[in-house]
PDB file of N, CA and C in Angstrom:
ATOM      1  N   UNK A   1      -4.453   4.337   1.157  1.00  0.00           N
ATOM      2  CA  UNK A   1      -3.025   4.482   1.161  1.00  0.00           C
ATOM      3  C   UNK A   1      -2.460   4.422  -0.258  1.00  0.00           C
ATOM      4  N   UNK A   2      -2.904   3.814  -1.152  1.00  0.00           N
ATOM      5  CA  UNK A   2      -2.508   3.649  -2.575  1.00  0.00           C
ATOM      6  C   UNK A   2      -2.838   5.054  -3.241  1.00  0.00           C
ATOM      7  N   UNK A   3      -3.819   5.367  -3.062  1.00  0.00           N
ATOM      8  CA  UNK A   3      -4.384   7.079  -3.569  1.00  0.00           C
ATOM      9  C   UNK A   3      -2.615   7.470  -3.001  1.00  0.00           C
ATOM     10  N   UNK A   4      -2.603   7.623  -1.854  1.00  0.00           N
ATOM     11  CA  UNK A   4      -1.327   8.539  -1.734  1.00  0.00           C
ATOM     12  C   UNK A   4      -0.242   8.622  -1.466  1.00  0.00           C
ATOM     13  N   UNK A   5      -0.237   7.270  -2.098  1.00  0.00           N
ATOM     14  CA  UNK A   5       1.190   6.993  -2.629  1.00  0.00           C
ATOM     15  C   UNK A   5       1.447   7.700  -3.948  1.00  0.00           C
ATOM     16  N   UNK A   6       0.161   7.882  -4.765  1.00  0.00           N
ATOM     17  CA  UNK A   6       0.621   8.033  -6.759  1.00  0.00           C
ATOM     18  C   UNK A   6       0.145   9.444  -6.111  1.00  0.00           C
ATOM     19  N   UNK A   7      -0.121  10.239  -5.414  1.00  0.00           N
ATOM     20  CA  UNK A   7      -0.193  11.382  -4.978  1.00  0.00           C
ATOM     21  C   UNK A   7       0.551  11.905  -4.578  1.00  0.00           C
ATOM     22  N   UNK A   8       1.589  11.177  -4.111  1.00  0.00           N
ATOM     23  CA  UNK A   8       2.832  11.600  -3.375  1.00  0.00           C
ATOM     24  C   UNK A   8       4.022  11.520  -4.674  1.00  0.00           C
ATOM     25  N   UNK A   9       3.943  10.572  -5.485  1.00  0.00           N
ATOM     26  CA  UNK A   9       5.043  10.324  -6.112  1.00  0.00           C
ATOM     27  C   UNK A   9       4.471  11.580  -7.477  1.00  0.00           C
ATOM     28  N   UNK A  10       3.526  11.977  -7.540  1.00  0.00           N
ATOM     29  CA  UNK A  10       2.759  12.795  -8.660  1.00  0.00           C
ATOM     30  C   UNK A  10       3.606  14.537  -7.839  1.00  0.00           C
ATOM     31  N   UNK A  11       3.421  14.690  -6.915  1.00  0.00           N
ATOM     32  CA  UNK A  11       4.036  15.813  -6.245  1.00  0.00           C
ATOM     33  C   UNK A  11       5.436  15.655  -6.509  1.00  0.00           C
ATOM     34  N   UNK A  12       6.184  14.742  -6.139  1.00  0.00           N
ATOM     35  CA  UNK A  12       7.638  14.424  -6.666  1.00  0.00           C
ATOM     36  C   UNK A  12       8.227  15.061  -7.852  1.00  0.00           C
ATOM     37  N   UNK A  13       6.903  13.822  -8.975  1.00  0.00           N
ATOM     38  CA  UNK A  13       7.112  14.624 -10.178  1.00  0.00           C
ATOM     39  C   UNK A  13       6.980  16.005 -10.883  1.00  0.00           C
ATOM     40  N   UNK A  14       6.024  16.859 -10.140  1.00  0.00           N
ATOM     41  CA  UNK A  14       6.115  18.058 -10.088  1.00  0.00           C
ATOM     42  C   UNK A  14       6.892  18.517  -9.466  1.00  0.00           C
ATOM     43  N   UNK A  15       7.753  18.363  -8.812  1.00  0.00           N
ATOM     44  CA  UNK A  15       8.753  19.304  -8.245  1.00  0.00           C
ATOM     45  C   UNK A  15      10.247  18.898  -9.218  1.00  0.00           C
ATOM     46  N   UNK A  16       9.921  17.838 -10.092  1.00  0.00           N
ATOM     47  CA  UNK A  16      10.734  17.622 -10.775  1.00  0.00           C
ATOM     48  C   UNK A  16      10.538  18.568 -11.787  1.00  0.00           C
ATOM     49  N   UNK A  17       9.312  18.712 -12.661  1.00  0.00           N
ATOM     50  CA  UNK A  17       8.882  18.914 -13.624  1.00  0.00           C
ATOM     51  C   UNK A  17      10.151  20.913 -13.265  1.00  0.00           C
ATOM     52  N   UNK A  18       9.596  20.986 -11.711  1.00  0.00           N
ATOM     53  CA  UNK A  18      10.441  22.720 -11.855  1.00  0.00           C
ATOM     54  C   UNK A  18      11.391  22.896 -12.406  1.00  0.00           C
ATOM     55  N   UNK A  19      12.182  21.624 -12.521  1.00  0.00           N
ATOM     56  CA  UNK A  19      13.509  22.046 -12.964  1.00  0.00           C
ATOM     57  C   UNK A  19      13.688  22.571 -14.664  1.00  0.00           C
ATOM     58  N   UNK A  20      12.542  22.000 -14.999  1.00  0.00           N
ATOM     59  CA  UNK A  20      12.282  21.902 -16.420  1.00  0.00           C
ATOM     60  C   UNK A  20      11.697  23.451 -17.289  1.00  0.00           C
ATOM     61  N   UNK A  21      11.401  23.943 -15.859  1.00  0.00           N
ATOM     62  CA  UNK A  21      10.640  25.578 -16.097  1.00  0.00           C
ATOM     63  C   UNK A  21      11.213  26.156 -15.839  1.00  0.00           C
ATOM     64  N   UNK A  22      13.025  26.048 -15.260  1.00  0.00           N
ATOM     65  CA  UNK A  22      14.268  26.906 -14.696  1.00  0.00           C
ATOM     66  C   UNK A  22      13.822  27.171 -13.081  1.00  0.00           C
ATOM     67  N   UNK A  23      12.758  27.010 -12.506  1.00  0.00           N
ATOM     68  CA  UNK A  23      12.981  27.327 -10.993  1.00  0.00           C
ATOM     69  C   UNK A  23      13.066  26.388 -10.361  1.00  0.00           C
ATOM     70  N   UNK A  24      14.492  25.496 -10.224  1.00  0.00           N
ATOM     71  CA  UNK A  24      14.316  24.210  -9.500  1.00  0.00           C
ATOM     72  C   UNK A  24      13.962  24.081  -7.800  1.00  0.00           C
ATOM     73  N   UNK A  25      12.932  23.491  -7.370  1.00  0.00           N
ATOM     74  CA  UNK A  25      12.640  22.972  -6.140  1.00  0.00           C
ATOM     75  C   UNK A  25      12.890  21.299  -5.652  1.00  0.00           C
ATOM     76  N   UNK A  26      14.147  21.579  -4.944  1.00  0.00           N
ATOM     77  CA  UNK A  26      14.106  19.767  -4.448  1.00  0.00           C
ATOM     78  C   UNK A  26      13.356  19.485  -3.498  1.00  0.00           C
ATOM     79  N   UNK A  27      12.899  20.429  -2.819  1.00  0.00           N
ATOM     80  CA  UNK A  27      11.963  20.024  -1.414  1.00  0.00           C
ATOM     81  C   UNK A  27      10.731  19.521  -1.776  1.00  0.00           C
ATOM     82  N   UNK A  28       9.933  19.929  -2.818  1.00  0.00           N
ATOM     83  CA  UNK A  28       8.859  19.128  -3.364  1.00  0.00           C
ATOM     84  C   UNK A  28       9.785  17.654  -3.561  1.00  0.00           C
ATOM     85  N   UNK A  29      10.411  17.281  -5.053  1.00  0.00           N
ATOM     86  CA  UNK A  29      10.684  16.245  -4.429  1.00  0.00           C
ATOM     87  C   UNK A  29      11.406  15.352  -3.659  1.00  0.00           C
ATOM     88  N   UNK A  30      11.613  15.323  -2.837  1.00  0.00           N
ATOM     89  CA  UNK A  30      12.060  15.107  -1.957  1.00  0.00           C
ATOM     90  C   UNK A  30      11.279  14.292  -0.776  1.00  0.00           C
ATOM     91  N   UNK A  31      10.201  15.149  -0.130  1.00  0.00           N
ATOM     92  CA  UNK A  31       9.000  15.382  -0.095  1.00  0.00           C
ATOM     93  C   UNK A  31       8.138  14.493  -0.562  1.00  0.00           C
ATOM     94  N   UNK A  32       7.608  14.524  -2.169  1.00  0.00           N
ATOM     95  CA  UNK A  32       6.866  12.963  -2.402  1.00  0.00           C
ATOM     96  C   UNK A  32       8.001  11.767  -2.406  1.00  0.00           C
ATOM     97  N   UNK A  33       9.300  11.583  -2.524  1.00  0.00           N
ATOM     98  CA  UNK A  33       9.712  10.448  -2.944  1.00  0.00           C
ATOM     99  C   UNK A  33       9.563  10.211  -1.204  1.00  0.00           C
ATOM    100  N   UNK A  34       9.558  10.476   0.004  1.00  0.00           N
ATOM    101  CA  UNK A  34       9.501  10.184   1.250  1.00  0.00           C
ATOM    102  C   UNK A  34       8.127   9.876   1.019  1.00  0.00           C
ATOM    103  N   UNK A  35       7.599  10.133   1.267  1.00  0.00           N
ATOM    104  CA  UNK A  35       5.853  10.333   1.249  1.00  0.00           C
ATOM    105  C   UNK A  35       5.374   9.606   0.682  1.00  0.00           C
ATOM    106  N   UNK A  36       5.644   9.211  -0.793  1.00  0.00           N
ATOM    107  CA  UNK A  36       5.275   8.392  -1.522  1.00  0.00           C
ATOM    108  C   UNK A  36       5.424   6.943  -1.388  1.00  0.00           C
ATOM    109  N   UNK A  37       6.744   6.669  -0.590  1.00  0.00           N
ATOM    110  CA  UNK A  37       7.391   5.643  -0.538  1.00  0.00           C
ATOM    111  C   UNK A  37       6.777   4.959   0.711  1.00  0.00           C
ATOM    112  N   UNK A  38       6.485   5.911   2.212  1.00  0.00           N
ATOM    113  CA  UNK A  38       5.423   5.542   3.081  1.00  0.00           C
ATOM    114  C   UNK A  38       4.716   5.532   3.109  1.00  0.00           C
ATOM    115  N   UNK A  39       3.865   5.674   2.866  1.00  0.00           N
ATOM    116  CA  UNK A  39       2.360   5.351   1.835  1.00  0.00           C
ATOM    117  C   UNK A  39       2.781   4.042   1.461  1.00  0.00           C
ATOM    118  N   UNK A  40       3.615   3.860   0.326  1.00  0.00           N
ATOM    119  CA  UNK A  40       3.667   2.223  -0.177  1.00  0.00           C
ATOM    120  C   UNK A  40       4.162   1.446   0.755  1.00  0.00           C
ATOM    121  N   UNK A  41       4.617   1.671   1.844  1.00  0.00           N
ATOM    122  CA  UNK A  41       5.121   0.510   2.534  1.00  0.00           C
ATOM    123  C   UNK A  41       3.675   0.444   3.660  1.00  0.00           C
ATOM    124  N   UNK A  42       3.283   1.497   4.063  1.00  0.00           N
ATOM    125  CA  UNK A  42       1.797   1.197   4.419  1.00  0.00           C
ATOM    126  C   UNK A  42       0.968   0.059   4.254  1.00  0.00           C
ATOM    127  N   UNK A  43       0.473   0.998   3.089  1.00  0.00           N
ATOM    128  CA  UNK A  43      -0.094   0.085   2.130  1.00  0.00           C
ATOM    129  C   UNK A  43       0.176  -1.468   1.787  1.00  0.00           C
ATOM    130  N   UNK A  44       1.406  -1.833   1.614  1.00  0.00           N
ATOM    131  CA  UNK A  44       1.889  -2.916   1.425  1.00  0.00           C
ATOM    132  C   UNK A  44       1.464  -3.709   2.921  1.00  0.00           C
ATOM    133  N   UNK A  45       2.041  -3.393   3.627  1.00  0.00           N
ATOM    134  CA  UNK A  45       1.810  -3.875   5.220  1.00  0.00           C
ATOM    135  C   UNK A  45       0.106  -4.436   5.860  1.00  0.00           C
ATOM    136  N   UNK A  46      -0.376  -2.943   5.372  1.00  0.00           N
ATOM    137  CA  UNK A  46      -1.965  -2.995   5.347  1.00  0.00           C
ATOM    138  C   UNK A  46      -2.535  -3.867   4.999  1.00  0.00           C
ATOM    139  N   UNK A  47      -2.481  -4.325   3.684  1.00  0.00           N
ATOM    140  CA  UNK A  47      -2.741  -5.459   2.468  1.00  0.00           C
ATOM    141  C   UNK A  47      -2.621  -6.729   3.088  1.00  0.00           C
ATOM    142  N   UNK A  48      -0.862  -6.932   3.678  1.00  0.00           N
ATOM    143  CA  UNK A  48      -0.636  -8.233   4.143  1.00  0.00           C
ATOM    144  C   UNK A  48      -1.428  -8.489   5.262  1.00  0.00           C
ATOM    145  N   UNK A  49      -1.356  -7.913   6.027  1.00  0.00           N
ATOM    146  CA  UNK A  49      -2.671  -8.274   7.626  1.00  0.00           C
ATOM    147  C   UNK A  49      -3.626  -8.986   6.747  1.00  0.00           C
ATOM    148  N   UNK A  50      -4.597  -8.045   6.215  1.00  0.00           N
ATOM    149  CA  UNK A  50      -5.780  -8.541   5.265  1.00  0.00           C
ATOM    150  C   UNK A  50      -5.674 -10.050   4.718  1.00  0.00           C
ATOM    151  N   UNK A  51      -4.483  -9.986   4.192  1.00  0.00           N
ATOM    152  CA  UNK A  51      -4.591 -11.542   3.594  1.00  0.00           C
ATOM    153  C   UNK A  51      -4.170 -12.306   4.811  1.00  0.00           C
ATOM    154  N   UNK A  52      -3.545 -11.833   5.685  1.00  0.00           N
ATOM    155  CA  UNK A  52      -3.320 -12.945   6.618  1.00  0.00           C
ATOM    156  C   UNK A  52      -5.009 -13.273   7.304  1.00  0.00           C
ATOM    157  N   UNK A  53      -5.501 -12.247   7.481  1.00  0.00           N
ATOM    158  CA  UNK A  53      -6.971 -12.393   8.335  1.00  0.00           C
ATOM    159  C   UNK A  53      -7.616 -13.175   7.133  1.00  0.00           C
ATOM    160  N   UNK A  54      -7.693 -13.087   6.660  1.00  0.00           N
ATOM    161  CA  UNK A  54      -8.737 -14.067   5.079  1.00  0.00           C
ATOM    162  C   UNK A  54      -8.509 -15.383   5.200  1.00  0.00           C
ATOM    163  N   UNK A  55      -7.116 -15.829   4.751  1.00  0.00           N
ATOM    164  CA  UNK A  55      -6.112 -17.042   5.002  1.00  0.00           C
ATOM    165  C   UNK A  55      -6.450 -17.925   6.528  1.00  0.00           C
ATOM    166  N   UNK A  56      -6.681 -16.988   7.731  1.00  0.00           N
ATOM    167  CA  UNK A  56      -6.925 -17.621   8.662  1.00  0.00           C
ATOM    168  C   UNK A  56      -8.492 -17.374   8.960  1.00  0.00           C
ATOM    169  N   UNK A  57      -9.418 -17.027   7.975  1.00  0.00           N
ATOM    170  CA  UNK A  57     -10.603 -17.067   8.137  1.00  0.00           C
ATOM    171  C   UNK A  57     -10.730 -18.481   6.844  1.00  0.00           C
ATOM    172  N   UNK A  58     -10.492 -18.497   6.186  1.00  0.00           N
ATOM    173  CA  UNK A  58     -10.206 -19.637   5.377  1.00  0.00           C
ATOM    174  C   UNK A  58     -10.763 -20.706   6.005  1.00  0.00           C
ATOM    175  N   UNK A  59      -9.097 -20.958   6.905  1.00  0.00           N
ATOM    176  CA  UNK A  59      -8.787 -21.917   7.392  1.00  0.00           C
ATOM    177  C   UNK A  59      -9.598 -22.594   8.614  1.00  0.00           C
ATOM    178  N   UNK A  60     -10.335 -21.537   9.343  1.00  0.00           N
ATOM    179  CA  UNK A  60     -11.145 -21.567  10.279  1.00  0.00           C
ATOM    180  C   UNK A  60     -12.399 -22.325   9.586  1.00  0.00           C
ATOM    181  N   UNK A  61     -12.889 -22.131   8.120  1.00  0.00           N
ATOM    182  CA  UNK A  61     -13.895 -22.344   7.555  1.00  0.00           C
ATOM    183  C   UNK A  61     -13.654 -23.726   6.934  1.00  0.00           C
ATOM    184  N   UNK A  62     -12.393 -24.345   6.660  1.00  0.00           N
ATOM    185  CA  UNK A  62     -11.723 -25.322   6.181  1.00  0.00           C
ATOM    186  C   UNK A  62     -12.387 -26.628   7.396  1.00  0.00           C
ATOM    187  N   UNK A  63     -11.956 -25.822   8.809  1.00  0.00           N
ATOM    188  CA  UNK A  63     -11.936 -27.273  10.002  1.00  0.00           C
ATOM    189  C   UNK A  63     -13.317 -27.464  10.133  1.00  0.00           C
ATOM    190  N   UNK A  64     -14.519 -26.444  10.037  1.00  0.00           N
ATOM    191  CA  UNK A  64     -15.830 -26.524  10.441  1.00  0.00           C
ATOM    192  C   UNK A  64     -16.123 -27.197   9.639  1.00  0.00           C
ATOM    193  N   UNK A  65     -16.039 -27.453   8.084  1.00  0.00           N
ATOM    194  CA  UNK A  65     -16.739 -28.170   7.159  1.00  0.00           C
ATOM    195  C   UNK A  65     -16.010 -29.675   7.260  1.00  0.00           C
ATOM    196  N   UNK A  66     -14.106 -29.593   7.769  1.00  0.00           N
ATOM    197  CA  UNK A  66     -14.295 -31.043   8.170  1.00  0.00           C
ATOM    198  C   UNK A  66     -14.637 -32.242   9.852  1.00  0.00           C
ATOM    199  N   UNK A  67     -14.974 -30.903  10.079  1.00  0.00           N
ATOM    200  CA  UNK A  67     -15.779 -31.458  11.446  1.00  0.00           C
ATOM    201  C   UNK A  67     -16.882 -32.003  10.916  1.00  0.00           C
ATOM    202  N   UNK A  68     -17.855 -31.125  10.297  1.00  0.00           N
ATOM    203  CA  UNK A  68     -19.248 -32.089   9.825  1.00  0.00           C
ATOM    204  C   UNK A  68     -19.307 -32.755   9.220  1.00  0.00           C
ATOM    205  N   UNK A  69     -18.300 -33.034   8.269  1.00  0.00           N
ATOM    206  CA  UNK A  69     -18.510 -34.227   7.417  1.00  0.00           C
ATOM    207  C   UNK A  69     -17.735 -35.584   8.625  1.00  0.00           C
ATOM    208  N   UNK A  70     -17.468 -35.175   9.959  1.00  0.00           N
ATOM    209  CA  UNK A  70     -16.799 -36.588   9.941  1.00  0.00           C
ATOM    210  C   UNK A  70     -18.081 -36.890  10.970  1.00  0.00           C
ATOM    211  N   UNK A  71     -18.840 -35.655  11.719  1.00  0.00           N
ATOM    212  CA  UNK A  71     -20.319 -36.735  12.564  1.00  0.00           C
ATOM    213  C   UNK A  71     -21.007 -36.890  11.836  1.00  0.00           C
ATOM    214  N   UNK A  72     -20.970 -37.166  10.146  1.00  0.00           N
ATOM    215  CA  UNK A  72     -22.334 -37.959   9.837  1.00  0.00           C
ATOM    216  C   UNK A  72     -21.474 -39.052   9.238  1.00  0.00           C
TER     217      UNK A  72
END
């Protein structure tokens, strides 16, 4: 999802760049700044699960080690 986000916002900028060559296109950007922007909120979202699953694999790993230290 990060690939296409800077893929999306890279298309943006090329459709920016048209204006710069006299044939302006807003639908390119337009286009990546949507695109680009879902992708990053994806991504962002994606990420957080992950750390939440880690955090509660952690924590899972936290109680087992103080379970054994309290039967010996």
């Amino acid at each position: 999802m990060s690939f296409s986000t800077i893929i999306a916002y890279g298309y943006a900028l090329g459709g920016l760049g048209s204006y710069a060559m006299g044939v302006p296109k807003p639908l390119p950007i337009a286009a990546g700044l949507i695109g680009g922007t879902f992708c990053a909120y994806l991504a962002l979202k994606i990420w957080r699960l992950y750390l939440a699953e880690i955090e509660a694999e952690n924590r899972r790993l936290e109680e087992e080690r103080e379970g054994e230290e309290g039967e010996e």
